[in-house]
C-alpha atoms as a PDB file:
ATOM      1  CA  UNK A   1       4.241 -12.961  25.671  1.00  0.00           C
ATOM      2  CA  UNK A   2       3.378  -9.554  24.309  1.00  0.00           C
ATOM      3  CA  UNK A   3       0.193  -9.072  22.623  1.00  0.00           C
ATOM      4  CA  UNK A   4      -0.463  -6.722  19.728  1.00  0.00           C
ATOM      5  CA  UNK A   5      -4.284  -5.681  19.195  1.00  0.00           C
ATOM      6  CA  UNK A   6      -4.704  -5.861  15.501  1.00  0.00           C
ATOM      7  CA  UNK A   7      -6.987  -3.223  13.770  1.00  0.00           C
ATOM      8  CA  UNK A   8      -8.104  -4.051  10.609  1.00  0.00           C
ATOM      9  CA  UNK A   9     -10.941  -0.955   8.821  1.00  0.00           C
ATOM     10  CA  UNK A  10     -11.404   1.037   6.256  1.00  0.00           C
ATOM     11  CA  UNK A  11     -13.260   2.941   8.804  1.00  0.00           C
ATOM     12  CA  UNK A  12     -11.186   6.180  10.119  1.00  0.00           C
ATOM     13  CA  UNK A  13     -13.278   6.485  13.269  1.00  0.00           C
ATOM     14  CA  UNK A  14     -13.391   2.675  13.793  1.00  0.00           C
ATOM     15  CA  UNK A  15      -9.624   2.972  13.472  1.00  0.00           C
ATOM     16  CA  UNK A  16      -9.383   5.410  16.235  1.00  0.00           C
ATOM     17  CA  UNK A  17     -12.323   3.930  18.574  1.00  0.00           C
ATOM     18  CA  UNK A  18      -9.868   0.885  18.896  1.00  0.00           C
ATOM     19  CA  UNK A  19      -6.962   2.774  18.966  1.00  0.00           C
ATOM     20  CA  UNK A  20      -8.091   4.629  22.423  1.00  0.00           C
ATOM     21  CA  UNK A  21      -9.311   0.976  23.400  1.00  0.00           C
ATOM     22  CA  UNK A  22      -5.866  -0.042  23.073  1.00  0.00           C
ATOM     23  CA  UNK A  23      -4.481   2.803  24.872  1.00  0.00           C
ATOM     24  CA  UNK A  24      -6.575   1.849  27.975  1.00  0.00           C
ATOM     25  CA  UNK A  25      -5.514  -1.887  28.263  1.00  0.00           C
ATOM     26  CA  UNK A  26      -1.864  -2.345  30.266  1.00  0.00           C
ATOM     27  CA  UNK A  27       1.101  -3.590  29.073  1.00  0.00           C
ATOM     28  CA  UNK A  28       0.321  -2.596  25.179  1.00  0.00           C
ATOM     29  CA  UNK A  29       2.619  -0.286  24.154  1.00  0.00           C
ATOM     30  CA  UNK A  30       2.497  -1.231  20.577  1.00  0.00           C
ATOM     31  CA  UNK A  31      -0.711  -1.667  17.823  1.00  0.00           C
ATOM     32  CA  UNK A  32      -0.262  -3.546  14.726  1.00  0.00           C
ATOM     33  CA  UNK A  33      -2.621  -1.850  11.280  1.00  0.00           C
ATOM     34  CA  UNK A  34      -3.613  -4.385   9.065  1.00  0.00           C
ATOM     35  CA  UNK A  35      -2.681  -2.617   5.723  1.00  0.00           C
ATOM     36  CA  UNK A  36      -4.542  -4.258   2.542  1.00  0.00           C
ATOM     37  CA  UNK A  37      -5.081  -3.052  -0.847  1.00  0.00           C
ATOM     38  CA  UNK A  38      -7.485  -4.648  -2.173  1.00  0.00           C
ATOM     39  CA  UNK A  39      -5.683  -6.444  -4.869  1.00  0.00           C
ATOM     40  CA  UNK A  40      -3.490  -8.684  -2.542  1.00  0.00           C
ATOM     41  CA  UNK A  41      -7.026 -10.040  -1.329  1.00  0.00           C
ATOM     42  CA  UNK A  42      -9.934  -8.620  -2.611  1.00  0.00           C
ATOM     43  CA  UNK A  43     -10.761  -6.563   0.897  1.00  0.00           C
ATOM     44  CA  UNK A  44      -9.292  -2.997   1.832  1.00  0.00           C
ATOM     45  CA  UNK A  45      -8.488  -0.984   4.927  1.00  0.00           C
ATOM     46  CA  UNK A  46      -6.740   2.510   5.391  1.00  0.00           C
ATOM     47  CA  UNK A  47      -3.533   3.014   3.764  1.00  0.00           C
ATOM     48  CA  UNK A  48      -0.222   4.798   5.252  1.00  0.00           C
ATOM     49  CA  UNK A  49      -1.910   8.823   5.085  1.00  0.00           C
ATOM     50  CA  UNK A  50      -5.437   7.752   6.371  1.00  0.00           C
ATOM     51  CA  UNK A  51      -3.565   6.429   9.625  1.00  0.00           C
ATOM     52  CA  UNK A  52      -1.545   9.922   9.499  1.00  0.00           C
ATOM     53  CA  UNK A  53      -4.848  10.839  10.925  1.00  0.00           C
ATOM     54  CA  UNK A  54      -4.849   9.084  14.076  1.00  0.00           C
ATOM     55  CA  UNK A  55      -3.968  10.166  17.293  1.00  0.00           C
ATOM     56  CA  UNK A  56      -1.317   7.393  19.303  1.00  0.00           C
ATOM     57  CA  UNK A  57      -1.094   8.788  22.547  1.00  0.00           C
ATOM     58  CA  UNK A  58       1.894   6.913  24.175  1.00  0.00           C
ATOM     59  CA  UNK A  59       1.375   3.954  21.384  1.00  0.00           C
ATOM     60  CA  UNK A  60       3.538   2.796  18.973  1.00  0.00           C
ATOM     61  CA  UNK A  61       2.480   0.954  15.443  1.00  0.00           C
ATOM     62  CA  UNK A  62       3.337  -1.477  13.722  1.00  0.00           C
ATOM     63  CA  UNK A  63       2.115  -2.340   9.802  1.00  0.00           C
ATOM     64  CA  UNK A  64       1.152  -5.407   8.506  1.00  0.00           C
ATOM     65  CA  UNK A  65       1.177  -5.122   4.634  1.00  0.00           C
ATOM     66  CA  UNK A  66      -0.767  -6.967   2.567  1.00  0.00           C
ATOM     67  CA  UNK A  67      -0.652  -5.501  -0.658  1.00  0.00           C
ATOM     68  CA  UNK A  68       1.279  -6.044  -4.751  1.00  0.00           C
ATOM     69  CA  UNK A  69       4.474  -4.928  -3.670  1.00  0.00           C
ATOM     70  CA  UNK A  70       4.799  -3.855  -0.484  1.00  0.00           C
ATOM     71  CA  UNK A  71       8.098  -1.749  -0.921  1.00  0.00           C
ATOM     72  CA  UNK A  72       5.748   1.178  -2.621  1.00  0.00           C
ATOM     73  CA  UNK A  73       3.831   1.460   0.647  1.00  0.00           C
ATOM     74  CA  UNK A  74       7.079   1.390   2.683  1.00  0.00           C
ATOM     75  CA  UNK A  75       7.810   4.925   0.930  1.00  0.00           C
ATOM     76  CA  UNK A  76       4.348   6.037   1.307  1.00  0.00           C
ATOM     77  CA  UNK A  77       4.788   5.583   5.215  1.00  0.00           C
ATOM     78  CA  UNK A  78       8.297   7.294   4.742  1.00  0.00           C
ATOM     79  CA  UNK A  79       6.562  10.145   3.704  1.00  0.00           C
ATOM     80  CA  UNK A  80       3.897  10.094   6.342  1.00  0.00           C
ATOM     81  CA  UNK A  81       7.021   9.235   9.664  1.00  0.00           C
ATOM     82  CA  UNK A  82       6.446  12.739  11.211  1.00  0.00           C
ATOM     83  CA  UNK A  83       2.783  11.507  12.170  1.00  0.00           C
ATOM     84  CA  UNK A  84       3.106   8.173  12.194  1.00  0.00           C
ATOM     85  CA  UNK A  85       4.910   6.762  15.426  1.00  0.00           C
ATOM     86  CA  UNK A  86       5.956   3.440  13.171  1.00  0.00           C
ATOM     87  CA  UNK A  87       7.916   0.690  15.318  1.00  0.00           C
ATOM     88  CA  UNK A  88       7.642  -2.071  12.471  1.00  0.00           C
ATOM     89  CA  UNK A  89       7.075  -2.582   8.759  1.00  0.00           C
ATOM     90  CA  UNK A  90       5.736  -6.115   8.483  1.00  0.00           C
ATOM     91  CA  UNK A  91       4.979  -7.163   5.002  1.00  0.00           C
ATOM     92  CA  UNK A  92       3.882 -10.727   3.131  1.00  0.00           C
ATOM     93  CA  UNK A  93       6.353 -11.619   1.412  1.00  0.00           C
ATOM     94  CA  UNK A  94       4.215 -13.332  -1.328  1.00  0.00           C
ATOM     95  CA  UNK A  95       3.860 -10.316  -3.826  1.00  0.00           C
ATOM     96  CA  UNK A  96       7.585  -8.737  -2.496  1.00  0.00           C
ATOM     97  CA  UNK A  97       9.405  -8.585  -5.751  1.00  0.00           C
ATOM     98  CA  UNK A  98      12.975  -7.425  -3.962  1.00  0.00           C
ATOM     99  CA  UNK A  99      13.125  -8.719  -0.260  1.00  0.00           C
ATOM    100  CA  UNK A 100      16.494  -7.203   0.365  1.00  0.00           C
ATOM    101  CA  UNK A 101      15.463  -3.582  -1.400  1.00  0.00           C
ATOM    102  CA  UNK A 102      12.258  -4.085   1.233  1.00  0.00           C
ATOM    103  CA  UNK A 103      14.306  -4.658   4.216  1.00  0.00           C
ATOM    104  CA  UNK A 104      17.313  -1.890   3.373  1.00  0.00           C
ATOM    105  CA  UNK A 105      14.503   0.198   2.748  1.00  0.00           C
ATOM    106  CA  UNK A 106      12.748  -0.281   6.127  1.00  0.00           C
ATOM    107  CA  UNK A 107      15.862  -0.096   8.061  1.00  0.00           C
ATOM    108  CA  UNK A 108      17.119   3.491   6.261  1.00  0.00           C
ATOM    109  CA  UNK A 109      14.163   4.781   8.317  1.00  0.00           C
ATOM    110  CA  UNK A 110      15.227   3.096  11.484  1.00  0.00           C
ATOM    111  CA  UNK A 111      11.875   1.008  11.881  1.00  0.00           C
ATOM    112  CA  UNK A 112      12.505  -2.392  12.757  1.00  0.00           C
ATOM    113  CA  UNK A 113      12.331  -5.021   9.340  1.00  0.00           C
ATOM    114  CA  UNK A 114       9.824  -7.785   9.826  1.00  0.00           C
ATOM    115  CA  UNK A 115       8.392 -10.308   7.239  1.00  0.00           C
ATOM    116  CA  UNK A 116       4.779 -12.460   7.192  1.00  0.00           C
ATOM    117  CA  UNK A 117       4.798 -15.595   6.159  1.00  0.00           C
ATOM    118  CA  UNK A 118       0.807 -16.459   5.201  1.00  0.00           C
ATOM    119  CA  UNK A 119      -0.776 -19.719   6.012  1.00  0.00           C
ATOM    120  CA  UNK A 120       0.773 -21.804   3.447  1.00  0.00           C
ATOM    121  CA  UNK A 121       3.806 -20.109   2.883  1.00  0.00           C
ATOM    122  CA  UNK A 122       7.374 -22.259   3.877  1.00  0.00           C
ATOM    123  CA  UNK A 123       9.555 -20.650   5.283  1.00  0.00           C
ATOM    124  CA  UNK A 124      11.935 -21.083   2.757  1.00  0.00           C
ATOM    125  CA  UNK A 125      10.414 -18.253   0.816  1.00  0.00           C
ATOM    126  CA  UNK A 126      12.773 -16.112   3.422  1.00  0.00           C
ATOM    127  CA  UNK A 127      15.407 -15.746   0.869  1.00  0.00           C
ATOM    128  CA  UNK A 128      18.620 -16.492   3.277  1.00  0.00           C
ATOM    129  CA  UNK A 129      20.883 -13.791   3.075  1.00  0.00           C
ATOM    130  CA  UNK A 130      18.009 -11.236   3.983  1.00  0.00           C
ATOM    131  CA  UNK A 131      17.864 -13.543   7.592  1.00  0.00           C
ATOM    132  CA  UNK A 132      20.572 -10.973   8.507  1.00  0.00           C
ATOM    133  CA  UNK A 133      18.570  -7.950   7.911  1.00  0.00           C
ATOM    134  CA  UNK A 134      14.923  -9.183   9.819  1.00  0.00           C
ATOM    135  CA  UNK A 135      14.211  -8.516  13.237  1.00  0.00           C
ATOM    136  CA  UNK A 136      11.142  -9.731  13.212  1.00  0.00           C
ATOM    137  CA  UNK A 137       9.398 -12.863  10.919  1.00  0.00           C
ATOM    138  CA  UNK A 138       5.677 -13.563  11.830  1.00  0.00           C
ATOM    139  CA  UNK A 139       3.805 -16.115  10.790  1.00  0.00           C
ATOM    140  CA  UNK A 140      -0.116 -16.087  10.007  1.00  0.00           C
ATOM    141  CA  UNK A 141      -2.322 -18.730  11.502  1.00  0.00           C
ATOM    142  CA  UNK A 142      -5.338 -18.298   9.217  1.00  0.00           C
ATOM    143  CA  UNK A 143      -4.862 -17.124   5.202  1.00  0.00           C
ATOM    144  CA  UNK A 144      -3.952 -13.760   5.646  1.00  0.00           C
ATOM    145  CA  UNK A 145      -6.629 -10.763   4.796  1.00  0.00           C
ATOM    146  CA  UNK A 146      -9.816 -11.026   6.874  1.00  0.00           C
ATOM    147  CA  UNK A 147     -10.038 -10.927  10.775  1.00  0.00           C
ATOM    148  CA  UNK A 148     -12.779 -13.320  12.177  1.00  0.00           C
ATOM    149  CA  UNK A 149     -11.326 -16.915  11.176  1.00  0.00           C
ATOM    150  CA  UNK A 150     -10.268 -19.581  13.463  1.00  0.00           C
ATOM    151  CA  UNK A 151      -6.648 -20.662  14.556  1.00  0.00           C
ATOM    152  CA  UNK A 152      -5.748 -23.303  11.749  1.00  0.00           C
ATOM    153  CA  UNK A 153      -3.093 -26.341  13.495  1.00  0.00           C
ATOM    154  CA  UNK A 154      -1.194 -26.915  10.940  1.00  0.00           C
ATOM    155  CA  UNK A 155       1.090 -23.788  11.090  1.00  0.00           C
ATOM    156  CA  UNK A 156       2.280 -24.674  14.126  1.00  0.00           C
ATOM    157  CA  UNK A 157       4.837 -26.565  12.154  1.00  0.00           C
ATOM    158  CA  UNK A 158       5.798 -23.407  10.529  1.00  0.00           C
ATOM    159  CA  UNK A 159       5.726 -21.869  13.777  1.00  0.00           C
ATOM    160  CA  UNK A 160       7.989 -24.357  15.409  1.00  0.00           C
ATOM    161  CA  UNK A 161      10.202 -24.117  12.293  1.00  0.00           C
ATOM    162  CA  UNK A 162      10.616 -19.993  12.758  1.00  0.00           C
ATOM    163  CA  UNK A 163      11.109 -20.340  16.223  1.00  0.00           C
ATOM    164  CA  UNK A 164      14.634 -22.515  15.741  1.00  0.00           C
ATOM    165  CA  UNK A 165      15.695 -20.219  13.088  1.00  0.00           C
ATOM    166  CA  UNK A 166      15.101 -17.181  15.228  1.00  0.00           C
ATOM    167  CA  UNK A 167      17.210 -19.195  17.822  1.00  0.00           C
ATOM    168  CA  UNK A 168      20.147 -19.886  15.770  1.00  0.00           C
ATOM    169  CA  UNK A 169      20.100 -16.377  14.641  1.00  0.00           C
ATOM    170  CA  UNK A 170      23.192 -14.403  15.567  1.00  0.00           C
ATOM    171  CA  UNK A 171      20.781 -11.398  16.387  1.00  0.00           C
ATOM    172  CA  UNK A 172      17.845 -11.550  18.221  1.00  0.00           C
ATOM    173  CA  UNK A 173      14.752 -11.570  16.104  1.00  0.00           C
ATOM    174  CA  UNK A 174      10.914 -11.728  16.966  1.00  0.00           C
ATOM    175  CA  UNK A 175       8.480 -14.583  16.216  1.00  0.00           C
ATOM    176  CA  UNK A 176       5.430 -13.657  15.919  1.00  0.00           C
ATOM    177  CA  UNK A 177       1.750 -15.085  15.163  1.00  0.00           C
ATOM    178  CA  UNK A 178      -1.364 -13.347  13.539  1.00  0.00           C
ATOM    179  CA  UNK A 179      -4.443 -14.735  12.899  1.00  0.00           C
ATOM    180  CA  UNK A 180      -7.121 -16.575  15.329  1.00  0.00           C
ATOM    181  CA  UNK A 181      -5.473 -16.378  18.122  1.00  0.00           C
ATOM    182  CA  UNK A 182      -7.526 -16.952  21.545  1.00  0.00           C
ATOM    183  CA  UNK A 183      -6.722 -17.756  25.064  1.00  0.00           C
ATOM    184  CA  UNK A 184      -6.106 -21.401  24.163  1.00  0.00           C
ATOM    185  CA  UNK A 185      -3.365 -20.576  21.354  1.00  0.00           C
ATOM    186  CA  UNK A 186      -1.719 -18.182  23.939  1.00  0.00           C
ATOM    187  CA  UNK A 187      -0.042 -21.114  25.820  1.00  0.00           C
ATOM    188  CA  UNK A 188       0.869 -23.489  23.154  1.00  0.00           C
ATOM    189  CA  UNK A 189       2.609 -20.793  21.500  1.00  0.00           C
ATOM    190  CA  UNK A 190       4.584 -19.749  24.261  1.00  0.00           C
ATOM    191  CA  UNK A 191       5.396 -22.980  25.341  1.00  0.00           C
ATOM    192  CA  UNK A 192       6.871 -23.373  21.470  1.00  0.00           C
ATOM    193  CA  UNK A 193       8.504 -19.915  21.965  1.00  0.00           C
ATOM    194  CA  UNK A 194       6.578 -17.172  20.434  1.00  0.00           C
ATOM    195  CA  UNK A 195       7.397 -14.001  21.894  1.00  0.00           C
ATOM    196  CA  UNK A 196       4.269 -12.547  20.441  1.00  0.00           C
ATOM    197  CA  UNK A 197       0.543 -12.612  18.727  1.00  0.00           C
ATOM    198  CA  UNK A 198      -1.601 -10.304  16.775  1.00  0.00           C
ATOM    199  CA  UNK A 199      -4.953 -10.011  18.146  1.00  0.00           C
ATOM    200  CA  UNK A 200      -7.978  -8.621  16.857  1.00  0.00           C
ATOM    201  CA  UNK A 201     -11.824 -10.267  16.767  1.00  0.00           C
ATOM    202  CA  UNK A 202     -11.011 -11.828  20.350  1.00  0.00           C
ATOM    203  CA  UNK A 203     -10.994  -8.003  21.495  1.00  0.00           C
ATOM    204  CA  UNK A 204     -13.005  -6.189  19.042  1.00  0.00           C
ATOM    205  CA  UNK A 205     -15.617  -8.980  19.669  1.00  0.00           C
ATOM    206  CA  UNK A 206     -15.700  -9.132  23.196  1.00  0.00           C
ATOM    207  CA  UNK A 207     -18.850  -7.610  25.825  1.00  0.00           C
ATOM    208  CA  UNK A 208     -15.787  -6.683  28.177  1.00  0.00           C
ATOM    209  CA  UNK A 209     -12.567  -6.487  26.566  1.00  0.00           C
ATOM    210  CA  UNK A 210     -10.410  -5.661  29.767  1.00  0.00           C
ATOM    211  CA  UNK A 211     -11.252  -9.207  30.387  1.00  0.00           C
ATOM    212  CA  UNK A 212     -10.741 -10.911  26.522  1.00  0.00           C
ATOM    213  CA  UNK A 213      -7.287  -9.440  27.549  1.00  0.00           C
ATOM    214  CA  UNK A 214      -6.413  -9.961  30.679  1.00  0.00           C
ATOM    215  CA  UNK A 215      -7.780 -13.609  29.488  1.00  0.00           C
ATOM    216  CA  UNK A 216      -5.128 -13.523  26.665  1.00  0.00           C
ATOM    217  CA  UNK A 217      -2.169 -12.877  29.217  1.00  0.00           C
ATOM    218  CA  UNK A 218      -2.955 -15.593  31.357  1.00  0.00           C
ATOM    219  CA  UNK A 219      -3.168 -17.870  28.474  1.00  0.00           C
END
């Protein structure tokens, strides 16, 4: 199971205090930046050239996009690639006018395509030709926007339901889960077949967070 610390702030040096955080905790070699606009939910964090300001280290980042049409911030981060050391563009797909323009879009800059699903979102909303083009489809386990909120059951369903898909896939693609996740979750979800989660208030939260980690790998 890899995990992804999630860092969500509109705070630059926040940002970069759990960004070195990340750097000292093993087997992360990949961050996911909660990217919100403040019109997708009413919250906001740093956008695409605030995170050009960041040093990564050996890290690479992935970003979550939660904002009115999330193809406008894939060419913002086109713009910032030289400082930005992007694995993954993963956007909600709720406010995604064009999912196949998003995903050609993504892959042009040879960052992997992934799409959210939020908490009541079926995954039916994957329109099924673009199945080809995703390599990764995460779904949230809280309503999407706000760290802090506990692990809501019923989108293990979902989850269960992404995990088949991603199995009859002809290429391999990532399943993912954001949103609540603690030690408890960890297990469940792997036992369903998650080959990741999105972690954030379980570290940022924690007296010791070596140990909220090491606590997440054992599940």
């Amino acid at each position: 199971m890899k995990i992804y610390p999630s860092i969500l702030t509109q705070d630059l040096h926040v940002a970069q205090e759990q960004l070195d955080l990340s750097q000292e905790l093993s087997d992360v070699e990949t961050v996911q930046f909660d990217v919100i606009d403040g019109y997708y939910v009413d919250n906001l964090t740093l956008a695409p050239t605030a995170l050009a300001e960041l040093e990564y280290g050996e890290l690479r980042a992935d970003l979550h996009l939660m904002v009115n049409e999330p193809l406008d911030f894939v060419y913002e981060a086109r713009d910032m690639a030289k400082q930005l050391p992007i694995r993954a563009i993963i956007a909600q797909i709720e406010r995604m006018s064009d999912q196949v323009a998003y995903a050609e879009e993504v892959r042009r800059n040879n960052w992997q395509v992934g799409l959210s699903l939020d908490l009541y979102t079926p995954l039916e909303s994957i329109h099924e030709h673009v199945w080809e083009l995703v390599d990764i489809v995460q779904v949230m386990g809280i309503q999407a926007g706000y760290q802090g909120q506990e692990f809501k059951p019923q989108s293990l369903a979902f989850i269960e339901e992404a995990v088949k898909r991603s199995r009859a896939s002809e290429h391999a693609i990532e399943i993912i889960v954001d949103g609540g996740i603690k030690a408890e979750q960890v297990a469940i979800l792997e036992e369903l077949g998650v080959q990741g989660v999105s972690v954030g208030s379980v570290l940022w939260k924690a007296e010791a967070i070596q140990e909220a980690f090491e606590s997440l790998q054992r599940g």
